[in-house]
C-alpha atoms as a PDB file:
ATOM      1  CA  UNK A   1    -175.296 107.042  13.807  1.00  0.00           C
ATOM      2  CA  UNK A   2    -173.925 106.024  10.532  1.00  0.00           C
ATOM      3  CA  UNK A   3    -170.636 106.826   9.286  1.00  0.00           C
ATOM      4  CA  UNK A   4    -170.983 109.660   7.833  1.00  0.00           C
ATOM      5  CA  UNK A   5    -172.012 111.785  10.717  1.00  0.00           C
ATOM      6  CA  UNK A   6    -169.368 109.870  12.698  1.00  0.00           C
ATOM      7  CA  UNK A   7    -166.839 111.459  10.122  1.00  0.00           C
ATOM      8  CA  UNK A   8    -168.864 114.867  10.513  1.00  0.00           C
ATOM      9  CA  UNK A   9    -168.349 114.688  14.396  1.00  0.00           C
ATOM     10  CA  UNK A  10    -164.560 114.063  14.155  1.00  0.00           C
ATOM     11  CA  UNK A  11    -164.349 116.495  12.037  1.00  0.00           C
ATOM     12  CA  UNK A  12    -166.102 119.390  14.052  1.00  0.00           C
ATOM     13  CA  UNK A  13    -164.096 118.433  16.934  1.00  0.00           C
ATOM     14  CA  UNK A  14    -160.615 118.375  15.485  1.00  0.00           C
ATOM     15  CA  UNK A  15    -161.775 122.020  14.315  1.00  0.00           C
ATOM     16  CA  UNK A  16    -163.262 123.297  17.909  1.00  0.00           C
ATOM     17  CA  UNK A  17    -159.742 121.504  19.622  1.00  0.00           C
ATOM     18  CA  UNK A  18    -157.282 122.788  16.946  1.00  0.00           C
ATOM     19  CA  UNK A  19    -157.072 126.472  18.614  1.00  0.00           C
ATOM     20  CA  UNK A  20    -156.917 125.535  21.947  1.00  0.00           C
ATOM     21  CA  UNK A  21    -153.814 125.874  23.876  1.00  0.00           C
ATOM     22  CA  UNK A  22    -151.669 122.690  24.344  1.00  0.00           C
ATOM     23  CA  UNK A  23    -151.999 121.335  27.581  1.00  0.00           C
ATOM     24  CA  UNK A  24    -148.994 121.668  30.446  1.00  0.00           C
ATOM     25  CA  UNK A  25    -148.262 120.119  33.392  1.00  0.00           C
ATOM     26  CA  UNK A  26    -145.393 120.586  35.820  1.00  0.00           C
ATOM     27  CA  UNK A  27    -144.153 118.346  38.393  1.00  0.00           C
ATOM     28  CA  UNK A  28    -143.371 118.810  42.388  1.00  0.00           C
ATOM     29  CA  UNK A  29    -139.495 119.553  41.068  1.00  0.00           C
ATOM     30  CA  UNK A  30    -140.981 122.454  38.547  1.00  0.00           C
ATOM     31  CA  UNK A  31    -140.357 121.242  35.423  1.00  0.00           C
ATOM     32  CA  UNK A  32    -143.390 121.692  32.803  1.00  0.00           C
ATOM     33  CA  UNK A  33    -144.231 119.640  30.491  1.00  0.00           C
ATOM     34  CA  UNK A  34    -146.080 120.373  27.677  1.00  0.00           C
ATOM     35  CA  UNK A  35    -148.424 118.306  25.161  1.00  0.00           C
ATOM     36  CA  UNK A  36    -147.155 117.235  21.547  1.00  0.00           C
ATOM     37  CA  UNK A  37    -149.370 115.587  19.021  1.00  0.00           C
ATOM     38  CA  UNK A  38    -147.914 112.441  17.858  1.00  0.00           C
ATOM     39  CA  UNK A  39    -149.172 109.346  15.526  1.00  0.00           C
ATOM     40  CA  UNK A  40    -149.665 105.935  17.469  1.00  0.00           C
ATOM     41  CA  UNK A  41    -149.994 102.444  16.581  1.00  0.00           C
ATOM     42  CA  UNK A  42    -151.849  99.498  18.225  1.00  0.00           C
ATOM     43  CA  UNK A  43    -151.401  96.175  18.172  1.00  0.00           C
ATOM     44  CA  UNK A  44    -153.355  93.677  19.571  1.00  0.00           C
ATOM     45  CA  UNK A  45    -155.152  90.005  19.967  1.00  0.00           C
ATOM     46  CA  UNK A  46    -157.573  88.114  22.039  1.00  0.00           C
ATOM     47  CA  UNK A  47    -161.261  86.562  21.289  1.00  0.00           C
ATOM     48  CA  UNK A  48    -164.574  87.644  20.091  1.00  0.00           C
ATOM     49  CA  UNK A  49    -167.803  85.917  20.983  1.00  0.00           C
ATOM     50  CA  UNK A  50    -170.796  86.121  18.012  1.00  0.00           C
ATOM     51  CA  UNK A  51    -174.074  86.838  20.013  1.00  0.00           C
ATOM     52  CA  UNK A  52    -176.379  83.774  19.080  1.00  0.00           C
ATOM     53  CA  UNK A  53    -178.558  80.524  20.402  1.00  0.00           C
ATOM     54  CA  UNK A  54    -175.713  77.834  20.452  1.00  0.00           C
ATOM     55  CA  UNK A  55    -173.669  77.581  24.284  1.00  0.00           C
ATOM     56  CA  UNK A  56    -171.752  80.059  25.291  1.00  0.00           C
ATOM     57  CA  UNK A  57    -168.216  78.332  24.440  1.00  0.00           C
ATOM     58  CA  UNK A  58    -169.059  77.125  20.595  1.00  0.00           C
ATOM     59  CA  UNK A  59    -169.509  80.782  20.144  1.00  0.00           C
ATOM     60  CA  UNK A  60    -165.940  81.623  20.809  1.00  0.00           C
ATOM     61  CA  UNK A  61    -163.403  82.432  18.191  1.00  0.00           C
ATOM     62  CA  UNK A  62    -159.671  83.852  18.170  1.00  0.00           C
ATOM     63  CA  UNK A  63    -159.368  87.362  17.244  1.00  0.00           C
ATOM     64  CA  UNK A  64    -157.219  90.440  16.092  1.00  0.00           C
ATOM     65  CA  UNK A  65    -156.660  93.992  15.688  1.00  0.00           C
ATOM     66  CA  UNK A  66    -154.180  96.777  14.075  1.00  0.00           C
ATOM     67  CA  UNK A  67    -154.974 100.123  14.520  1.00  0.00           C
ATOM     68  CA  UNK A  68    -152.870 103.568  13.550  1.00  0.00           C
ATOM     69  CA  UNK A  69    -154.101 106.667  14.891  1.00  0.00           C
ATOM     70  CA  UNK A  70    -153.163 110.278  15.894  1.00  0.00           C
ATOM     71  CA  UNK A  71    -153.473 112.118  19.166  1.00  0.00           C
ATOM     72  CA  UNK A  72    -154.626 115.792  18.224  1.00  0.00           C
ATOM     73  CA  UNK A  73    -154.984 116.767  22.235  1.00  0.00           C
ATOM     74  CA  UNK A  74    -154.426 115.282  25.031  1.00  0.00           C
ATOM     75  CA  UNK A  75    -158.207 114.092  25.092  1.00  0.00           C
ATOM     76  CA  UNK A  76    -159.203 113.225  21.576  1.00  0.00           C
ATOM     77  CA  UNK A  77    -157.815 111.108  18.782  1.00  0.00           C
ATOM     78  CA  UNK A  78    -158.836 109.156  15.688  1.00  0.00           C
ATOM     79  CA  UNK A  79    -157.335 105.693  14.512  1.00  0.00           C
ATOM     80  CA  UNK A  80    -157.652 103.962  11.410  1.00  0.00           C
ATOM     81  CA  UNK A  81    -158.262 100.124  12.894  1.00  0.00           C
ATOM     82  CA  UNK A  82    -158.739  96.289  10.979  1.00  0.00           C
ATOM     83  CA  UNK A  83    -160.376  93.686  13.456  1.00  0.00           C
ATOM     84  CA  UNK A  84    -161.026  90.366  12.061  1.00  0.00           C
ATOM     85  CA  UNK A  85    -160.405  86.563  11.850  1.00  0.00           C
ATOM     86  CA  UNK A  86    -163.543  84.744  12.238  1.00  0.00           C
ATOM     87  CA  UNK A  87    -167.317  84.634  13.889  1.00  0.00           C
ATOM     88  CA  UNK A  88    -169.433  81.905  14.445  1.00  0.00           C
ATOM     89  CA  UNK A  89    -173.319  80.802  14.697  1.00  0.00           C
ATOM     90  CA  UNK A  90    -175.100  77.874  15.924  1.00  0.00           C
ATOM     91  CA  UNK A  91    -178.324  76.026  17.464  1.00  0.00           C
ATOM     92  CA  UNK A  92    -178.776  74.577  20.491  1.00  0.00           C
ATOM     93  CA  UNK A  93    -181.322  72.186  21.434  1.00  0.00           C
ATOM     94  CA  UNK A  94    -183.451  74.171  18.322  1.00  0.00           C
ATOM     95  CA  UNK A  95    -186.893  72.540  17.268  1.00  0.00           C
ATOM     96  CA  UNK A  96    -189.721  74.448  15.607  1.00  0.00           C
ATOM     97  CA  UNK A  97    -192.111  71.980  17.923  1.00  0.00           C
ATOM     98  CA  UNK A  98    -191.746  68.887  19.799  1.00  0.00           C
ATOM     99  CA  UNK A  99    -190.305  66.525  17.864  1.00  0.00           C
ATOM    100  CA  UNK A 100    -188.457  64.703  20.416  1.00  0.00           C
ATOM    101  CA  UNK A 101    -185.636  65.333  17.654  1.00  0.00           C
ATOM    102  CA  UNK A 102    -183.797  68.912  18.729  1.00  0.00           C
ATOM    103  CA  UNK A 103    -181.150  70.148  16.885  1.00  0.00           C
ATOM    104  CA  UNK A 104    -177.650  71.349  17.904  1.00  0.00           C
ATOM    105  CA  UNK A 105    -174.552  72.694  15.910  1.00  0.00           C
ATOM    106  CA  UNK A 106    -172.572  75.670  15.388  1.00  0.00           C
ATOM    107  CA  UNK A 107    -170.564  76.922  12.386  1.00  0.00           C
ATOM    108  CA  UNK A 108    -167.588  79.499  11.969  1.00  0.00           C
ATOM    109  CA  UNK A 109    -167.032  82.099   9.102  1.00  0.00           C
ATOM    110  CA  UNK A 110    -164.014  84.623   8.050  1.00  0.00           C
ATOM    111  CA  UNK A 111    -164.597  88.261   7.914  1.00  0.00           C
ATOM    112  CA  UNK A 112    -162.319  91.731   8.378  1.00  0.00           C
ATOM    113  CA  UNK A 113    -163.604  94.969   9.727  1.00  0.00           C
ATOM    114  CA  UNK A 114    -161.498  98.074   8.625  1.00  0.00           C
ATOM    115  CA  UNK A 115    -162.879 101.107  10.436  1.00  0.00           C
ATOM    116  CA  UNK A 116    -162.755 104.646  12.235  1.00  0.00           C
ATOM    117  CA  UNK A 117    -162.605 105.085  15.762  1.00  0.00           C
ATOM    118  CA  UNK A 118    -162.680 108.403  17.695  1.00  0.00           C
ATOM    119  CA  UNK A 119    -161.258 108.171  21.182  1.00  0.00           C
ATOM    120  CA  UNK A 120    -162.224 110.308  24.195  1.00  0.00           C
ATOM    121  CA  UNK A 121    -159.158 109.757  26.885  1.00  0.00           C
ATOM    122  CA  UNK A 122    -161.652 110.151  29.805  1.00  0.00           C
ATOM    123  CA  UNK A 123    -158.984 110.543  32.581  1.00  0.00           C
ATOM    124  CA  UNK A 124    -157.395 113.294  30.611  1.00  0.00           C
ATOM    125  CA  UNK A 125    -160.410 115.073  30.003  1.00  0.00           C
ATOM    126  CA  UNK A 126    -161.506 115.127  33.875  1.00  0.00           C
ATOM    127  CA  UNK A 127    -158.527 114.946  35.704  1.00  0.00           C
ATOM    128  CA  UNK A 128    -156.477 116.915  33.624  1.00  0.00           C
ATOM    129  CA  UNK A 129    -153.212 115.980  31.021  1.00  0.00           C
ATOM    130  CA  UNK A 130    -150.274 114.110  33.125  1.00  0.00           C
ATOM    131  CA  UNK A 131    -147.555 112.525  30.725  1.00  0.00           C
ATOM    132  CA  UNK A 132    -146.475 110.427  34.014  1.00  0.00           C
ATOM    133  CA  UNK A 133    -149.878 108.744  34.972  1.00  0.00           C
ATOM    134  CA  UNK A 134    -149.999 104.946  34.826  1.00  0.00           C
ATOM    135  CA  UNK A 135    -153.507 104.478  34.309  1.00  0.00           C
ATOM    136  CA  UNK A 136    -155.866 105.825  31.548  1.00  0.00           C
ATOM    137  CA  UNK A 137    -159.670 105.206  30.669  1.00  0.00           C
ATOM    138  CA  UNK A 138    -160.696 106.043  27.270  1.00  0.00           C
ATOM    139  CA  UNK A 139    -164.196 105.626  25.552  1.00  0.00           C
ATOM    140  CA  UNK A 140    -164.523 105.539  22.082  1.00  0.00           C
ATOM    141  CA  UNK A 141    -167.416 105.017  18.937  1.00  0.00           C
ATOM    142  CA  UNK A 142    -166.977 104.513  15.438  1.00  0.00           C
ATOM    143  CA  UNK A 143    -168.077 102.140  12.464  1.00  0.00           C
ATOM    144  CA  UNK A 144    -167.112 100.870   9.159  1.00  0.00           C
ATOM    145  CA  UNK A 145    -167.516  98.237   6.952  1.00  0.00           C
ATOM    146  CA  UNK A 146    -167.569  93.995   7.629  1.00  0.00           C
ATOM    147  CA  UNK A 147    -166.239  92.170   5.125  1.00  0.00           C
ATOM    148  CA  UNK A 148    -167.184  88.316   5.783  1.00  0.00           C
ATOM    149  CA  UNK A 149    -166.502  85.215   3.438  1.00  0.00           C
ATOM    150  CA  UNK A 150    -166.170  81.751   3.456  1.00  0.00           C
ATOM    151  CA  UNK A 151    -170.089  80.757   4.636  1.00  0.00           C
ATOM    152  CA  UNK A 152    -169.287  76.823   4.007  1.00  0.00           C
ATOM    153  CA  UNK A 153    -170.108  75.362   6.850  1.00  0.00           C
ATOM    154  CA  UNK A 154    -173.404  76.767   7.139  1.00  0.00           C
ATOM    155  CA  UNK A 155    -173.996  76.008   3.507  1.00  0.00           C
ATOM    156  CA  UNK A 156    -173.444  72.536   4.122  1.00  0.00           C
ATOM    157  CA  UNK A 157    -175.519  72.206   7.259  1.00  0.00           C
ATOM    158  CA  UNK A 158    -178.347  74.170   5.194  1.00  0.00           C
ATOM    159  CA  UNK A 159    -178.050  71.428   2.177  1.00  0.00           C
ATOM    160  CA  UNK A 160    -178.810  68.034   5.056  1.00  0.00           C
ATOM    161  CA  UNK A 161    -181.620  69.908   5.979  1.00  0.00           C
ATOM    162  CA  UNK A 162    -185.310  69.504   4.360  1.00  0.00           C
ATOM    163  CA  UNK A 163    -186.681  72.701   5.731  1.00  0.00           C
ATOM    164  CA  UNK A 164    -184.446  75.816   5.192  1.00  0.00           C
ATOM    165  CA  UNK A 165    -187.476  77.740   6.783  1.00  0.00           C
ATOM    166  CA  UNK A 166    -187.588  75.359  10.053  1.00  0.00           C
ATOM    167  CA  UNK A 167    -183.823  76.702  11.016  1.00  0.00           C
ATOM    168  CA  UNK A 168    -184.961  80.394  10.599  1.00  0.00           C
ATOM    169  CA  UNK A 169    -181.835  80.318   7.883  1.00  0.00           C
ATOM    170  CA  UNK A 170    -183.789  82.679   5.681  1.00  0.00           C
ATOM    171  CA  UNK A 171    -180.604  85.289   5.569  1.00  0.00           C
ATOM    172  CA  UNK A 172    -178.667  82.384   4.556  1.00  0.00           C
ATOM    173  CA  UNK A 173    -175.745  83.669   2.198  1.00  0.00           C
ATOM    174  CA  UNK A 174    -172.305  82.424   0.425  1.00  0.00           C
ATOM    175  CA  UNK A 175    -169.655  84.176  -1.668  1.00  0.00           C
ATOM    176  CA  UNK A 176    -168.082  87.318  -0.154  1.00  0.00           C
ATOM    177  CA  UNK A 177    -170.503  90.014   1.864  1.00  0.00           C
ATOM    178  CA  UNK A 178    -170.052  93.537   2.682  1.00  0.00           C
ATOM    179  CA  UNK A 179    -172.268  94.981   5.285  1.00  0.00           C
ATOM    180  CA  UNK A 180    -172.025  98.660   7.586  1.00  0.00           C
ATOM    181  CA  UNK A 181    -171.696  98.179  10.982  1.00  0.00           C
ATOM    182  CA  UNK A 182    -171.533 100.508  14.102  1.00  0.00           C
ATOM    183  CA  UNK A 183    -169.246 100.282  17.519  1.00  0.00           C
ATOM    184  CA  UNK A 184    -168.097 101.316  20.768  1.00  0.00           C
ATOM    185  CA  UNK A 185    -166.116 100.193  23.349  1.00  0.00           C
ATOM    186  CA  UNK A 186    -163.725 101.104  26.526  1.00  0.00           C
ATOM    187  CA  UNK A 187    -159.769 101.296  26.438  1.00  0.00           C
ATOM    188  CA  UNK A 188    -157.616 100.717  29.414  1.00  0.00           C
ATOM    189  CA  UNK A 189    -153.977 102.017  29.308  1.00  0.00           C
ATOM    190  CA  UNK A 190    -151.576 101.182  31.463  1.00  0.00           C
ATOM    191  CA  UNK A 191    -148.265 103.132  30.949  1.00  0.00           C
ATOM    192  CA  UNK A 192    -144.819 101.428  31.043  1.00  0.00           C
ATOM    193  CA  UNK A 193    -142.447 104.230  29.058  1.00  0.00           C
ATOM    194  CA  UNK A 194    -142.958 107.249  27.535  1.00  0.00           C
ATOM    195  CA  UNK A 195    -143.022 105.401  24.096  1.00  0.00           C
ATOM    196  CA  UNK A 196    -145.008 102.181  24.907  1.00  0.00           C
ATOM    197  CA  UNK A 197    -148.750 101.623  26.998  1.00  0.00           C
ATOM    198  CA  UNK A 198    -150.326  97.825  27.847  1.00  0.00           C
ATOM    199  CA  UNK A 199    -153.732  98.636  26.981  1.00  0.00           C
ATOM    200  CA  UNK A 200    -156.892  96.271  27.373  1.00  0.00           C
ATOM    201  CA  UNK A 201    -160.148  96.702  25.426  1.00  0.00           C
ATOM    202  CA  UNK A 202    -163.608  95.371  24.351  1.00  0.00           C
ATOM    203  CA  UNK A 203    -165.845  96.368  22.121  1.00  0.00           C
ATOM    204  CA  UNK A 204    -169.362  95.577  21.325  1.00  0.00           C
ATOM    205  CA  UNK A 205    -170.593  96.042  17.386  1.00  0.00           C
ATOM    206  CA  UNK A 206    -174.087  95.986  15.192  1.00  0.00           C
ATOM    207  CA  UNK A 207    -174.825  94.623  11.752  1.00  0.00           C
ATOM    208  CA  UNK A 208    -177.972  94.460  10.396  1.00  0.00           C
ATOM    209  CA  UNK A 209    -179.718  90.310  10.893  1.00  0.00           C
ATOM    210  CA  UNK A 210    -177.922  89.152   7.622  1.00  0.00           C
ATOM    211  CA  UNK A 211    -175.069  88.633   8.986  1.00  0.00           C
ATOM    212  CA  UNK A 212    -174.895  85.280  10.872  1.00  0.00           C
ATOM    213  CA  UNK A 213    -177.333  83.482   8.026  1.00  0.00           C
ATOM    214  CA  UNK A 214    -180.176  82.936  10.436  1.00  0.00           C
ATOM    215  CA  UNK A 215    -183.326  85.684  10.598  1.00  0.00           C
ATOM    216  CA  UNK A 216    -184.009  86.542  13.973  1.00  0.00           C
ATOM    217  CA  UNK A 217    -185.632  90.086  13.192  1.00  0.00           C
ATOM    218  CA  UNK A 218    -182.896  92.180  15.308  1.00  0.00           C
ATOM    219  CA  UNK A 219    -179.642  93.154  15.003  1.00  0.00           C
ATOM    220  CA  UNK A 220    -176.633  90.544  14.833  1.00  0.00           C
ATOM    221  CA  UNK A 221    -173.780  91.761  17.113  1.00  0.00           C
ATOM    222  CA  UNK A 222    -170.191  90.066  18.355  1.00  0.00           C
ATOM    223  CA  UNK A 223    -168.297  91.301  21.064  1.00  0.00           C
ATOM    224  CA  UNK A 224    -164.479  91.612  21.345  1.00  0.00           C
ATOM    225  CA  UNK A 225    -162.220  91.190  24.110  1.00  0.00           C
ATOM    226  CA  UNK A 226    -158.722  92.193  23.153  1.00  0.00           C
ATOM    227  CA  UNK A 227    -155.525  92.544  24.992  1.00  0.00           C
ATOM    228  CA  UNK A 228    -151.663  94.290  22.742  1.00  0.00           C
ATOM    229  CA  UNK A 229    -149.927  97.511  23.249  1.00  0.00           C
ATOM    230  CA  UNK A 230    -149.825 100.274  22.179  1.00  0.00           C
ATOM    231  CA  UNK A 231    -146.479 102.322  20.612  1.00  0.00           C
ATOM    232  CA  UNK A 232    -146.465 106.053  20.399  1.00  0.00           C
ATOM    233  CA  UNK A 233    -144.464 107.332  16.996  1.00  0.00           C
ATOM    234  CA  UNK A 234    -142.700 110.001  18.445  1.00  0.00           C
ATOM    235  CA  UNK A 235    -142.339 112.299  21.391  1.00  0.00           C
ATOM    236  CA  UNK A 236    -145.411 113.068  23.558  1.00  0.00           C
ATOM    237  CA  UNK A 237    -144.170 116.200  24.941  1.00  0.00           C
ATOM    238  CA  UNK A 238    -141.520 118.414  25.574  1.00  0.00           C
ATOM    239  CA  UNK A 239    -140.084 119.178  28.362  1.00  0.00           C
ATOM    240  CA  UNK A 240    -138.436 122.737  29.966  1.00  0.00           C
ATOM    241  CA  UNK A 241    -136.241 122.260  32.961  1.00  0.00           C
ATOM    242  CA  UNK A 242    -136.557 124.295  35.935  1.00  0.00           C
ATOM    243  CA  UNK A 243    -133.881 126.924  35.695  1.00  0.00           C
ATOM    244  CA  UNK A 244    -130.938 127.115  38.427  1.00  0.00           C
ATOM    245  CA  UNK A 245    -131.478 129.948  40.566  1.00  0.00           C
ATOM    246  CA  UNK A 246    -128.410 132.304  40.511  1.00  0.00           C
ATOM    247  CA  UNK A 247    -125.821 132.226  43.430  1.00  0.00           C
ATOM    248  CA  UNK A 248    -126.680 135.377  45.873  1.00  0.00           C
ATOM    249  CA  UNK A 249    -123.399 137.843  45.499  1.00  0.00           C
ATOM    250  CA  UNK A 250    -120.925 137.176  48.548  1.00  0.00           C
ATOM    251  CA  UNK A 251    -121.020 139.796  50.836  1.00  0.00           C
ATOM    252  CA  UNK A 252    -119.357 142.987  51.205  1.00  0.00           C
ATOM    253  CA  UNK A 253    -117.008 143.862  54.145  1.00  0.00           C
ATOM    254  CA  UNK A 254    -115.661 146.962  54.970  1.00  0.00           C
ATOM    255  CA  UNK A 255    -112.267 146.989  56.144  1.00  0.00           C
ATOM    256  CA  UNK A 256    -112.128 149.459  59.024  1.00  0.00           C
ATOM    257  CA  UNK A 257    -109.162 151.688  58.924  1.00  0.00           C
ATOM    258  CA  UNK A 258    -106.373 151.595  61.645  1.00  0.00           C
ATOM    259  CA  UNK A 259    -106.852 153.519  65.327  1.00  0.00           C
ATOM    260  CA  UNK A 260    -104.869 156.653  64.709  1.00  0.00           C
ATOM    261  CA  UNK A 261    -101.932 155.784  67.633  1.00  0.00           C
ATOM    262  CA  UNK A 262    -102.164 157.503  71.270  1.00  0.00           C
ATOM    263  CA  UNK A 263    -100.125 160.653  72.059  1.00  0.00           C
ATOM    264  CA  UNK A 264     -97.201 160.096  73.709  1.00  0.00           C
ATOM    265  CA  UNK A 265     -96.878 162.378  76.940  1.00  0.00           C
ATOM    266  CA  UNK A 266     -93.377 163.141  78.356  1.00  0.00           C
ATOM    267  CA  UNK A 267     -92.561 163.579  81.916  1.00  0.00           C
ATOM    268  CA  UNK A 268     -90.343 167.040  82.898  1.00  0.00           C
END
């Protein structure tokens, strides 16, 4: 799905969600709460490791994220989000035949990723809206564009090479490139305030076979494993108290009125 129809989806669902009715939920003490839409902002950091042939830990780079977004229902939202700070390639052991003479190394490059995501708060949407739970699941898909520069390394490895063609670096590029690229991931939320979540996420994403320099004829992809929080701008909800009950009226007593007094009976 390119972006485009990700756009068009978004955009048919913030219509079909806009007339429902916000959610509500009301507690054991009976006051109801009821859903606001609010603007949100995530920030967060971890490491991202670029799919490829060299060992698993020379394919490991730092990484980071800054997203903005707004929550239109209590189920579905859209963010605006930059990942970025570097991927990496490499060989391991590579030969075209036996030489006797395999090769191994590994490379890094710099590249940002600004984006759209639409979210789909899972828990919401089958267990129903509760501003007080502590744990939320949410899936989400989007795309965008992968801006990557600063190739050098691989440039330099391609130069000490005689055959370009032996290290399958046929895709081999320098300067600064822009390719599309498509994503989804999972979102887990853990709630400490009203205001402010811990969330954890990773997401997987797809570029065309350009991307890391080498042809492989598939897709290149790089994973992400990110950790931050996220900070809701402004209220969630709002929230309607239980009215008192009314004090029952005392009750009413009747006074009775005075026996009237005996007759008084004189003796002749």
């Amino acid at each position: 799905m390119n972006l485009k129809s990700l756009l068009a989806v978004a955009l048919f669902t913030c219509g079909t969600t806009a007339a429902m009715a916000q959610a509500t939920y009301t507690d054991k003490e009976g006051t109801e709460y009821q859903f606001k839409k609010h603007a949100f902002l995530n920030l967060e950091g971890g490491a991202q490791y670029t799919l490829g042939e060299a060992k698993f830990d020379k394919l490991l780079s730092p990484n980071v994220q800054l997203g903005i977004g707004y929550q239109f229902n209590p189920w579905f939202a859209a963010r605006i989000q930059a990942n970025g700070w570097r991927s990496k390639g490499g060989w391991n052991g590579f030969e075209t035949k036996r030489t006797g003479n395999p090769y191994t190394n590994d490379y890094k490059f710099n590249y940002v990723a600004p984006g759209v995501d639409f979210m789909f708060n899972l828990s919401n949407l089958l267990c129903g809206w509760n501003p007080k739970r502590v744990f939320n699941v949410t899936a989400f898909v989007g795309g965008g564009a992968n801006i990557a520069w600063k190739n050098d390394e691989v440039n330099d490895i391609a130069s000490t090479l005689q055959s370009l063609d032996n290290y399958n670096l046929e895709y081999l590029w320098d300067g600064t490139k822009v390719r599309a690229f498509g994503r989804g991931g999972v979102e887990l939320g853990f709630r400490l305030s009203d205001a402010v979540s811990f969330i954890v996420e990773g997401n997987a994403n797809i570029l065309s076979d350009h991307y890391n320099s080498k042809k492989a004829d598939n897709a290149d992809w790089y994973f992400n494993a990110l950790a931050g929080f996220r900070i809701n701008l402004g209220k969630t909800y709002t929230k309607k108290e239980k009215p008192a009950p009314e004090p029952e009226p005392a009750p009413v007593v009747e006074e009775k009125p005075a026996p009237a007094p005996a007759p008084v009976v004189e003796e002749k």
